[in-house]
Protein backbone atom coordinates (compact mmCIF):
# COMPACT_ATOMS: atom_id res chain seq x y z
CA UNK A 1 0.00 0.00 0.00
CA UNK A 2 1.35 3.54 -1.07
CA UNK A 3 1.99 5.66 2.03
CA UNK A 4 -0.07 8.99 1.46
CA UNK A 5 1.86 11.98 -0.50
CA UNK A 6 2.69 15.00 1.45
CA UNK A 7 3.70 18.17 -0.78
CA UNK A 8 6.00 20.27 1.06
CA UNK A 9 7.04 23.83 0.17
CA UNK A 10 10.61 25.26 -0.06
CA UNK A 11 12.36 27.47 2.52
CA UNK A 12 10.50 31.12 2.83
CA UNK A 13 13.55 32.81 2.00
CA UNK A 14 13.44 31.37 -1.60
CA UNK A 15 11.47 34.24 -2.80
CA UNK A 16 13.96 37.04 -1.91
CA UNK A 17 16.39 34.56 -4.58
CA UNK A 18 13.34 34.49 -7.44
CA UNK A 19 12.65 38.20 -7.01
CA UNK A 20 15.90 39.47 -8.98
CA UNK A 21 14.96 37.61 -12.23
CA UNK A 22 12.60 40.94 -13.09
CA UNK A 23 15.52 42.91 -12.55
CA UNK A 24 18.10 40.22 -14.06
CA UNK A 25 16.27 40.70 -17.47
CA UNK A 26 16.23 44.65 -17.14
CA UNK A 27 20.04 44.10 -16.93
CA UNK A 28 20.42 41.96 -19.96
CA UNK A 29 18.47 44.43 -22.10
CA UNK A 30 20.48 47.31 -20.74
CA UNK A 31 23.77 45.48 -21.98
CA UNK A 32 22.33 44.02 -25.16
CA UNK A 33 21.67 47.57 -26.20
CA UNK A 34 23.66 50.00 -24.07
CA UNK A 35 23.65 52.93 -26.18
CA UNK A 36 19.68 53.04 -26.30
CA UNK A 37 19.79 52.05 -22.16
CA UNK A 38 22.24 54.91 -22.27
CA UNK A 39 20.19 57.81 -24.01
CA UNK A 40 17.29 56.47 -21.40
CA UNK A 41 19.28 56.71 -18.74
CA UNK A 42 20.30 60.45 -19.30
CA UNK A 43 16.66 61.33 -19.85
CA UNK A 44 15.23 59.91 -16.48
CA UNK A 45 14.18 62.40 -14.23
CA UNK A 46 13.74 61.82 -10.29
CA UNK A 47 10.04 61.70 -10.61
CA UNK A 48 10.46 58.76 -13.38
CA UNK A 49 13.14 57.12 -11.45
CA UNK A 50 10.93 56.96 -8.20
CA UNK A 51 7.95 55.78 -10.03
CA UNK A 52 9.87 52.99 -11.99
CA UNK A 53 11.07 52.00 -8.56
CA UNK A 54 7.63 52.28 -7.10
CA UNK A 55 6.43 49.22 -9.85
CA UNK A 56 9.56 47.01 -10.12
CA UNK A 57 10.45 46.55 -6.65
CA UNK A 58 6.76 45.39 -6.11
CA UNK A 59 6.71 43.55 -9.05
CA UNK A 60 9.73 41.37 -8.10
CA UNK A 61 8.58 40.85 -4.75
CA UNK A 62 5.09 39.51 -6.27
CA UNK A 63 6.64 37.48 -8.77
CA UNK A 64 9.54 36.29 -6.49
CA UNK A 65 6.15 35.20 -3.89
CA UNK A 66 4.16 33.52 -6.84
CA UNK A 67 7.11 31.51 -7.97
CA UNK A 68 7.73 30.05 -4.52
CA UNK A 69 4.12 29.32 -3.97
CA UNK A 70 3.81 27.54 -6.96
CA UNK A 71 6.57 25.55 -6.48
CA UNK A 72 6.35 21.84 -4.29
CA UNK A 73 8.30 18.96 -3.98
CA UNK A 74 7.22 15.55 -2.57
CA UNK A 75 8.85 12.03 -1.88
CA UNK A 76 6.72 9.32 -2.90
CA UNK A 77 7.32 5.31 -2.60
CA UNK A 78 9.36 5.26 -6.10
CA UNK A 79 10.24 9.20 -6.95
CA UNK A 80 10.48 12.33 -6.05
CA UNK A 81 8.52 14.94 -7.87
CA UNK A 82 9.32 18.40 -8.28
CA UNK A 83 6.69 20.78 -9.49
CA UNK A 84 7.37 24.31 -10.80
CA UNK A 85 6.67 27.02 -12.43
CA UNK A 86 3.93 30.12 -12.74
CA UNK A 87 2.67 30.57 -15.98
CA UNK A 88 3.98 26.92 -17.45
CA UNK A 89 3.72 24.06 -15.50
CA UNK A 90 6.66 21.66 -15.03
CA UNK A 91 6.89 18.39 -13.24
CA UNK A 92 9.96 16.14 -12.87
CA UNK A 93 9.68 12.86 -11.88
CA UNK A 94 12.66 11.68 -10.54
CA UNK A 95 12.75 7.61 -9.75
CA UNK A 96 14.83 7.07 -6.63
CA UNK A 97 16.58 4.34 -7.45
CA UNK A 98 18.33 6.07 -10.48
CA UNK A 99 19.52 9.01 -8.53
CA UNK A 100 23.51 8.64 -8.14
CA UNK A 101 24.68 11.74 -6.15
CA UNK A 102 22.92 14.13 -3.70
CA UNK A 103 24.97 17.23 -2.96
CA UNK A 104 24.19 20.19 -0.77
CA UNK A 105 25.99 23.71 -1.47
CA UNK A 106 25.72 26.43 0.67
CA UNK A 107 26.74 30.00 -1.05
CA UNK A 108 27.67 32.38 1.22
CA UNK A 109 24.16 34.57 2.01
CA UNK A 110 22.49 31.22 2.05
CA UNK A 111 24.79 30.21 4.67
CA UNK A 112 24.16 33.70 7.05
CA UNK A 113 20.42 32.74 6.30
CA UNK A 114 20.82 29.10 7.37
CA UNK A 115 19.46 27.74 4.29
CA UNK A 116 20.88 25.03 1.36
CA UNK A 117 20.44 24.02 -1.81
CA UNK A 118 19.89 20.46 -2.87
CA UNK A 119 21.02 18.87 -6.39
CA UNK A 120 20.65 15.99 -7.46
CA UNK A 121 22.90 13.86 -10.48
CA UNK A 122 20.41 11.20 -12.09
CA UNK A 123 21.32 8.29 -14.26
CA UNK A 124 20.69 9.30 -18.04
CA UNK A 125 20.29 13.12 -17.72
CA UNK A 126 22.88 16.21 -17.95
CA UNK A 127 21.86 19.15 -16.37
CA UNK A 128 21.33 18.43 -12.12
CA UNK A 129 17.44 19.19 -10.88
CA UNK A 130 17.99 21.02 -7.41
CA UNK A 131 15.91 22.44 -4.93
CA UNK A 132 16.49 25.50 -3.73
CA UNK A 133 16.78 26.50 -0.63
CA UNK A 134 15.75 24.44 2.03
CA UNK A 135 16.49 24.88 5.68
CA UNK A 136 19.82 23.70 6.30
CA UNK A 137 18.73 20.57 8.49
CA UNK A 138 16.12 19.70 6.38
CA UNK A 139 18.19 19.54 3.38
CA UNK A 140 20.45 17.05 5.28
CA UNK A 141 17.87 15.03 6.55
CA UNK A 142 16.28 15.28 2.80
CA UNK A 143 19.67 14.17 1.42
CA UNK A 144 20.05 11.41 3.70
CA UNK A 145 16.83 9.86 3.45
CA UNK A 146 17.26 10.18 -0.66
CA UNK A 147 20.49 7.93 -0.33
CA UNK A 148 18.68 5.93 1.39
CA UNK A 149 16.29 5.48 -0.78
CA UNK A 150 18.38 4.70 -3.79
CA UNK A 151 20.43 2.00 -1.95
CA UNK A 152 17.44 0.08 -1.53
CA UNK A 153 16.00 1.27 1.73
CA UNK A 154 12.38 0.58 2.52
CA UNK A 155 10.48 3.53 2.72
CA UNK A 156 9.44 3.48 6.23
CA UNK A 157 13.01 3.06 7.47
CA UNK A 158 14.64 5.35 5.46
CA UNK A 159 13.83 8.32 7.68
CA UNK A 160 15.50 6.24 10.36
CA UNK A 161 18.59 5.23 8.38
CA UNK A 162 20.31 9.00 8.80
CA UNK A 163 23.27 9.90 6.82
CA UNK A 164 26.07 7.15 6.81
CA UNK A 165 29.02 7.94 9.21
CA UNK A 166 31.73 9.23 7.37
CA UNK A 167 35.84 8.22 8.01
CA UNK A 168 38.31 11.29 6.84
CA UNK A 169 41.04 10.29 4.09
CA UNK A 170 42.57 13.49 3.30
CA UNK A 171 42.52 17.58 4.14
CA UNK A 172 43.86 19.32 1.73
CA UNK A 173 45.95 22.21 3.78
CA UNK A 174 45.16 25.95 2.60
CA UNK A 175 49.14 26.75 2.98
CA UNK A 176 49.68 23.65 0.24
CA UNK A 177 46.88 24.60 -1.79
CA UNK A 178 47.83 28.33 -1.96
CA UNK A 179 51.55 26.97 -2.81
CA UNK A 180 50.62 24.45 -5.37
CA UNK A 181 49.16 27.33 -7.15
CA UNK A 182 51.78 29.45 -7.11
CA UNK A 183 53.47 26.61 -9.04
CA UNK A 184 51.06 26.66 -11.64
CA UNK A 185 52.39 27.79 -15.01
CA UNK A 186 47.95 28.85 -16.03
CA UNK A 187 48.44 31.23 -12.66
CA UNK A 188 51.32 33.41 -13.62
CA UNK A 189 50.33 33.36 -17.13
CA UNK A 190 47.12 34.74 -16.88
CA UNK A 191 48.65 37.25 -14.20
CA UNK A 192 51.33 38.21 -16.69
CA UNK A 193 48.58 38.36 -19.49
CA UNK A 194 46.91 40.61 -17.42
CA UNK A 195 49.37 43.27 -17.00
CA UNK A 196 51.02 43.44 -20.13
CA UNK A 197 48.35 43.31 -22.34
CA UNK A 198 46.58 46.77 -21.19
CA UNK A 199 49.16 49.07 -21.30
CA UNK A 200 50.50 48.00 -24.88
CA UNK A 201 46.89 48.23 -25.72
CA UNK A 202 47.00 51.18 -24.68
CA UNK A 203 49.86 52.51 -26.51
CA UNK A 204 48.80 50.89 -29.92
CA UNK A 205 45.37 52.42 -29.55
CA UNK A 206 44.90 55.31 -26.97
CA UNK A 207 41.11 53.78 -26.65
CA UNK A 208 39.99 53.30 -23.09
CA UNK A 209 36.80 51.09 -24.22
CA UNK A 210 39.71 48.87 -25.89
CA UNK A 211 41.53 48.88 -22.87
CA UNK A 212 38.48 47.74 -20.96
CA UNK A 213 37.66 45.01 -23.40
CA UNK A 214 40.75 43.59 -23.19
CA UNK A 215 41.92 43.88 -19.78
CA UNK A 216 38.79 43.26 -17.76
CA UNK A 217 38.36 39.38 -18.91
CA UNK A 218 42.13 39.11 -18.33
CA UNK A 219 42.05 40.05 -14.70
CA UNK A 220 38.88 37.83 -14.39
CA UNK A 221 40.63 35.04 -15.65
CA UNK A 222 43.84 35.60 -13.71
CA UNK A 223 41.87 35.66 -10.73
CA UNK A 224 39.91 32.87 -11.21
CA UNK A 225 42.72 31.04 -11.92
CA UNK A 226 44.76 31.81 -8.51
CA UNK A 227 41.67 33.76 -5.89
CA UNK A 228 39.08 32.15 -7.15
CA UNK A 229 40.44 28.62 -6.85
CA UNK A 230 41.91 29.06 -3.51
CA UNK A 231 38.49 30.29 -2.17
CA UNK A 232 36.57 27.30 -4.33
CA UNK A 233 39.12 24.38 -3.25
CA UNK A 234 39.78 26.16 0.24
CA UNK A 235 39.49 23.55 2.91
CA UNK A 236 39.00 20.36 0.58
CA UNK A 237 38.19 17.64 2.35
CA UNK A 238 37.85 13.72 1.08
CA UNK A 239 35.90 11.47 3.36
CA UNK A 240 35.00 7.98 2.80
CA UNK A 241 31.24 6.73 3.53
CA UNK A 242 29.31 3.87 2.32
CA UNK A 243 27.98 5.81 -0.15
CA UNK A 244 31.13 6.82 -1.55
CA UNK A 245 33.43 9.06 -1.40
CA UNK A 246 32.10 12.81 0.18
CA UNK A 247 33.91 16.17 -0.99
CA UNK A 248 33.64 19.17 1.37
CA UNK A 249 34.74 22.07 0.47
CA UNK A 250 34.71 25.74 -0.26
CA UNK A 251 35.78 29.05 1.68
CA UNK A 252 32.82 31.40 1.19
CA UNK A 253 30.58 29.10 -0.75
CA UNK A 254 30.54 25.43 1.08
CA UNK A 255 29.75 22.22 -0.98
CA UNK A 256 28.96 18.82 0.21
CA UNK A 257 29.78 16.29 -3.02
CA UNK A 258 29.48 12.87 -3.13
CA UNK A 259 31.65 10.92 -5.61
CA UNK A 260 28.62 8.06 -6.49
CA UNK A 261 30.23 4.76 -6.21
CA UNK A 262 30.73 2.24 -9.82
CA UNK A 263 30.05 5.83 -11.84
CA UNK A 264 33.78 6.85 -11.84
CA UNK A 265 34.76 6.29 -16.14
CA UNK A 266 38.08 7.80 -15.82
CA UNK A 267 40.88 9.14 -13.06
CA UNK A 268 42.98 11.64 -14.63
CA UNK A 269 46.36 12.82 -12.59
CA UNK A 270 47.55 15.77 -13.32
CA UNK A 271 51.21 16.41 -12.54
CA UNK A 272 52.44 20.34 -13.74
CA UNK A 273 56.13 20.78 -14.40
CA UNK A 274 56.94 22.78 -11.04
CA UNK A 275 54.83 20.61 -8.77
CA UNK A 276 57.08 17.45 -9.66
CA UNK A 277 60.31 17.96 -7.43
CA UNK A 278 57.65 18.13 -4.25
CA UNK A 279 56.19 15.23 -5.35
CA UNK A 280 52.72 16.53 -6.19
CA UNK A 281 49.54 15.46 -8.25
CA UNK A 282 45.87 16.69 -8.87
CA UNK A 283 43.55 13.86 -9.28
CA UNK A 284 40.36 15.00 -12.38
CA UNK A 285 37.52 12.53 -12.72
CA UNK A 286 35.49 11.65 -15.55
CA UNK A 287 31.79 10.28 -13.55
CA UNK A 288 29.33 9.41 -15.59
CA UNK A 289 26.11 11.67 -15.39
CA UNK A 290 27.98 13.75 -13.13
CA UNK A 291 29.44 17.09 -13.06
CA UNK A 292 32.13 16.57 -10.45
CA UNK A 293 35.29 16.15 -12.03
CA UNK A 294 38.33 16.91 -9.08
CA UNK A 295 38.83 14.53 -6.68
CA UNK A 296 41.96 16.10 -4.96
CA UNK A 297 43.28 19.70 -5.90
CA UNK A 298 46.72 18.70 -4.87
CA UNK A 299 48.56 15.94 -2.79
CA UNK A 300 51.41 13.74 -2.50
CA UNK A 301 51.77 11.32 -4.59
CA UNK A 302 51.29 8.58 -2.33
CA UNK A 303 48.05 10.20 -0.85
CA UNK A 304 46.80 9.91 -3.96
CA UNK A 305 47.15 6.61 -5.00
CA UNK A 306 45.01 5.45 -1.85
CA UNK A 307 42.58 7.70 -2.54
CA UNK A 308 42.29 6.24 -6.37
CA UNK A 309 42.73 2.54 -4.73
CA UNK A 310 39.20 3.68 -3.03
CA UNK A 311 37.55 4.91 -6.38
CA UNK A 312 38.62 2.57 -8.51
CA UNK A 313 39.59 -0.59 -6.52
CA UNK A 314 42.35 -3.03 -7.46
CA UNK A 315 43.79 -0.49 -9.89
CA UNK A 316 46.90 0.97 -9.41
CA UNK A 317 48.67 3.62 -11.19
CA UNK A 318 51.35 2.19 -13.79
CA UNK A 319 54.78 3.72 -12.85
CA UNK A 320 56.34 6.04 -15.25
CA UNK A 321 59.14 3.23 -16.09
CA UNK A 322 55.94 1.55 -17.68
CA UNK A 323 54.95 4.07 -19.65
CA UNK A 324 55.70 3.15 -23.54
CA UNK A 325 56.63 6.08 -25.68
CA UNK A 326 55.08 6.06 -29.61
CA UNK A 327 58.11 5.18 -32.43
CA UNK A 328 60.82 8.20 -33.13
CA UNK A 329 59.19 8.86 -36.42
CA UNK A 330 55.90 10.34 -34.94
CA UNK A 331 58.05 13.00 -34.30
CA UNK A 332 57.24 13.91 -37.64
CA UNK A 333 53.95 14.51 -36.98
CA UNK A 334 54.11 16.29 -33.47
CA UNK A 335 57.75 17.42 -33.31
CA UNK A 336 59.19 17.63 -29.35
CA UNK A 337 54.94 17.01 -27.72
CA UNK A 338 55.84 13.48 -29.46
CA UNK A 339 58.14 12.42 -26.16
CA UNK A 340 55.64 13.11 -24.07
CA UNK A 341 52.65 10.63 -25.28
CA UNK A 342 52.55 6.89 -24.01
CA UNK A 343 50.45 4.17 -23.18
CA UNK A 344 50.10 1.08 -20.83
CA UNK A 345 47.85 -1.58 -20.73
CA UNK A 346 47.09 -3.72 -17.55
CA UNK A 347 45.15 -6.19 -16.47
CA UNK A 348 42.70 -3.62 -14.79
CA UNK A 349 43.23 -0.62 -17.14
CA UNK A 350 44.33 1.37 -20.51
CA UNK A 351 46.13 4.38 -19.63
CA UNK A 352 47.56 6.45 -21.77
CA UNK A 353 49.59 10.03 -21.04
CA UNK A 354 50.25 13.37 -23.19
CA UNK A 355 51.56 16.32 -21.95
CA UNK A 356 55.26 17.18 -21.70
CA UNK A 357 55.12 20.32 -19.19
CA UNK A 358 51.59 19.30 -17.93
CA UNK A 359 51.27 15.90 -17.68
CA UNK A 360 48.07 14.08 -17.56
CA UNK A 361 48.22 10.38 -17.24
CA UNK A 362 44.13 8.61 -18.11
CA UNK A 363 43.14 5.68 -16.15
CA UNK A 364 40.32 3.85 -17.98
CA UNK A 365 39.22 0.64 -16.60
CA UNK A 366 38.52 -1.87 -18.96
CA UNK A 367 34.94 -2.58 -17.63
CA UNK A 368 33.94 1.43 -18.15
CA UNK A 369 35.33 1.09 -22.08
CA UNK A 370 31.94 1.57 -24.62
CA UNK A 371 33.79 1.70 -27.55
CA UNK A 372 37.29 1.48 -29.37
CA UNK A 373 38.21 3.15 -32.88
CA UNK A 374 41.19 3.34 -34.73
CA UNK A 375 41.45 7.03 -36.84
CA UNK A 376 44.58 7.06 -38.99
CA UNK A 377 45.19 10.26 -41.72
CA UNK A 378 46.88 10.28 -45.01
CA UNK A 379 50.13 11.57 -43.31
CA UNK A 380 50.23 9.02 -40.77
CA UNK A 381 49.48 6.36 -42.65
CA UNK A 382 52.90 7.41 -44.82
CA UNK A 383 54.84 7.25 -41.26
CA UNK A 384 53.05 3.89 -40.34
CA UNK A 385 51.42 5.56 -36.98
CA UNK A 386 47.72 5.74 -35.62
CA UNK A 387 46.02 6.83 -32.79
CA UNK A 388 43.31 4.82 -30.57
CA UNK A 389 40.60 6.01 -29.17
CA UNK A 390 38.69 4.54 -26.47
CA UNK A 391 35.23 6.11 -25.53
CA UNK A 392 34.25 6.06 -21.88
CA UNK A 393 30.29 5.88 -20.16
CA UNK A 394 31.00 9.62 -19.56
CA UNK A 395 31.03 10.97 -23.66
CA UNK A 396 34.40 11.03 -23.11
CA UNK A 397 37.11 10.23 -25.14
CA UNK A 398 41.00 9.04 -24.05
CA UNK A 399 43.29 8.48 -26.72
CA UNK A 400 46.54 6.78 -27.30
CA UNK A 401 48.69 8.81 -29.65
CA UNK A 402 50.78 8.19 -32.63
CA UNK A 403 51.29 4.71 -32.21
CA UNK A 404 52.78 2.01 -34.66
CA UNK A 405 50.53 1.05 -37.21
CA UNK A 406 50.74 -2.53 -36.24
CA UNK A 407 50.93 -2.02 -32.37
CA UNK A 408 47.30 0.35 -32.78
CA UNK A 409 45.84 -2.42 -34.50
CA UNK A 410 46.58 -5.21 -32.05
CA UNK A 411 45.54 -2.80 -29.21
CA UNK A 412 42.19 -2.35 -30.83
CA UNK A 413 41.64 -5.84 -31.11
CA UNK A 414 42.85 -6.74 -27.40
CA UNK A 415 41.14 -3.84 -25.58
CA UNK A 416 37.65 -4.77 -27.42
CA UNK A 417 38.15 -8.44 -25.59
CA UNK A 418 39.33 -6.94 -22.74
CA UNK A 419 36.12 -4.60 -22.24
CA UNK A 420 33.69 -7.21 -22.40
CA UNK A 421 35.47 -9.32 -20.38
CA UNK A 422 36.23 -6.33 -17.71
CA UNK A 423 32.55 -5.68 -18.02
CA UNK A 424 31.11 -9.62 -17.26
CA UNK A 425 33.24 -9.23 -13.91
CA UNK A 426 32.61 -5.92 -12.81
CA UNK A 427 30.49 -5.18 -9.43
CA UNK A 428 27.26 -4.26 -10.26
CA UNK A 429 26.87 -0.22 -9.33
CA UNK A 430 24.94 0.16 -5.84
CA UNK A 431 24.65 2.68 -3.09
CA UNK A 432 26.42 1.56 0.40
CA UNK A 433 27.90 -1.68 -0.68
């Protein structure tokens, strides 16, 4: 018998949120066509001004109330439904057991208010449903009775279950995040970019507006690149849970992630030229139907490896003595960058690295492989090299470049038998194994 439905409202401080999107599209038209918002702006007189106030600030306010009144979630046996929207209805229907990830973010007014938002990654579908905002216990307790839920949970114990204990791997330390970056080579060349570019702007063109054009994405991107990262990966934090792994982190904004478990496609580890005497690595994830894609910012070495043991068990990374580098005459076709492609192929994975300053070195497991091809141009087919692709559950693609002719056409063969055997022994995916 179904238990009985009960429709529940979000947190009352979601209109004060919904109430800029009046205003939001005021902006938009005033930079789609500043010189018209312009020429308005310099006729408005008080009077006007006061009186446009006097019907958009209202206005907001009523449509930031209608849109939170019209909006209702509900958990039922089998989904959760989400229903929205003030002139045109929308319902999702979201079945329980193929959500994979719940994570809560907090930005930094929503934390002073004591509120959270809720998204959720489902099986099959790219862009994350979320609720927004929810009081900051009830989006935990919402969260934890969702995982339950999707790891099989009956529905009148899954208010009971709570949110799985958690056991600490790794904290990331700010001082070692905040030097890792200054070893970045994207940090100081965005910061260089940044100041030289303006001034010889500047002297080639004597045009402020130019100036401005120019200069102001630079200095966003140099500080999203060094700030902005620091205050996104401040106080990372990787936890391990029965429901996987758990990412906290996040200096003015907070974000609780959950890394689902059996979704992981690909482990990428990043190693940047500078960060390689101290031993350092950045660990990138490719998880299917997910958006998360760091799992550490920066670590040891040894750190992690454990950590990947945890996400992708019984793989470990191939050393670099391993690492097999294409024939000398690819250099033909990528002078110097040749030296720093390779491949290896284990028992548990195909890996393959590129990158000679950056290096990046792809960890596929053999079970998460969809698809192999084999792409070979005119000019490489006159060197005898080709490059192998193998396509992952996440749309994503890792290749092995500029390999010998023969060697890319045995690894095609090998990794095609090697996928569907990887994939008649792999676990099956499930929540709190």
């Amino acid at each position: 018998m179904e238990r009985p439905v009960t429709e529940r409202r979000l947190h009352p401080v979601t209109p004060l949120r919904r109430a800029w999107a009046p205003v939001a599209v005021l902006a938009g038209w005033a930079v789609h066509d500043s010189n018209q918002a312009q020429e308005q702006l310099t006729r408005l007189t008080t009077t006007a001004l006061l009186i446009g106030l006097a019907v958009l600030v209202p206005a907001a306010a009523l449509y930031g109330f209608l849109s939170w009144w019209f909006t209702h979630f509900a958990v039922t046996d089998t989904e959760l439904r989400i229903r929205t929207g003030l002139l045109f209805r929308r319902t999702a229907h979201i079945r329980l057991e193929r959500i994979q990830a719940v994570d809560v973010t907090q930005p930094l007014l929503a934390r002073v208010a004591g509120v959270a938002k809720l998204k959720l990654d489902v099986v099959g579908t790219g862009k994350k449903d979320e609720l927004a905002f929810l009081g900051q216990d009830e989006a935990r307790a919402l969260r934890a009775e969702l995982l339950a839920r999707a790891a099989g949970f009956a529905p009148e114990t899954a208010h009971e279950v709570g949110e799985a204990p958690a056991r600490e791997l790794v904290r990331v330390a700010p001082r070692g995040l905040a030097v890792s970056l200054l070893l970045t080579g994207a940090t100081w060349g965005s910061l260089v970019a940044a100041v030289v570019v303006p001034p010889v702007l500047w002297l080639a063109t004597h045009s402020v507006w130019t100036v401005l054009a120019a200069g102001v994405p630079l200095l966003g991107t140099a500080g999203a690149s060094s700030v902005g990262r620091f205050v996104g990966e401040y106080d990372w934090t990787v936890s391990e849970s029965p429901d996987g792994l758990r990412i906290d982190r996040g200096l003015l904004d907070r974000t609780h992630e959950t890394v689902p478990p059996g979704r992981v496609q690909t482990v990428r580890i990043v190693e940047p030229l500078l960060w390689r005497r101290r031993g350092w690595v950045r660990v990138e994830l490719d998880v299917a139907g997910s958006s998360n894609s760091v799992l550490l910012p920066v670590a040891p070495r040894e750190v992690a490896e454990s950590v990947i043991a945890r996400v992708l068990p019984g793989v470990t990374e191939p050393g670099a003595a391993s690492v097999v580098r294409p024939p000398r005459r690819a250099g033909w076709c990528a002078p110097v960058w040749w030296r720093g492609y390779g491949i290896v192929v284990t028992d548990a994975v195909f890996a393959a690295r590129h990158g000679l300053l950056r290096r990046r070195l792809a960890l596929v497991p053999h079970a998460k492989v969809q698809s192999v091809r084999l792409t070979q141009g005119p000019w490489k087919r006159v060197l005898g090299v080709a490059d192998v692709h193998v396509d992952t559950g996440a749309n994503k693609t890792v290749t092995a470049r500029l390999r010998d002719a023969g060697e890319a056409a045995e690894l095609l063969r090998g990794q095609a038998e090697r996928s569907r055997t990887g994939r008649r022994e792999a676990r099956p995916d499930r929540w709190m194994g």
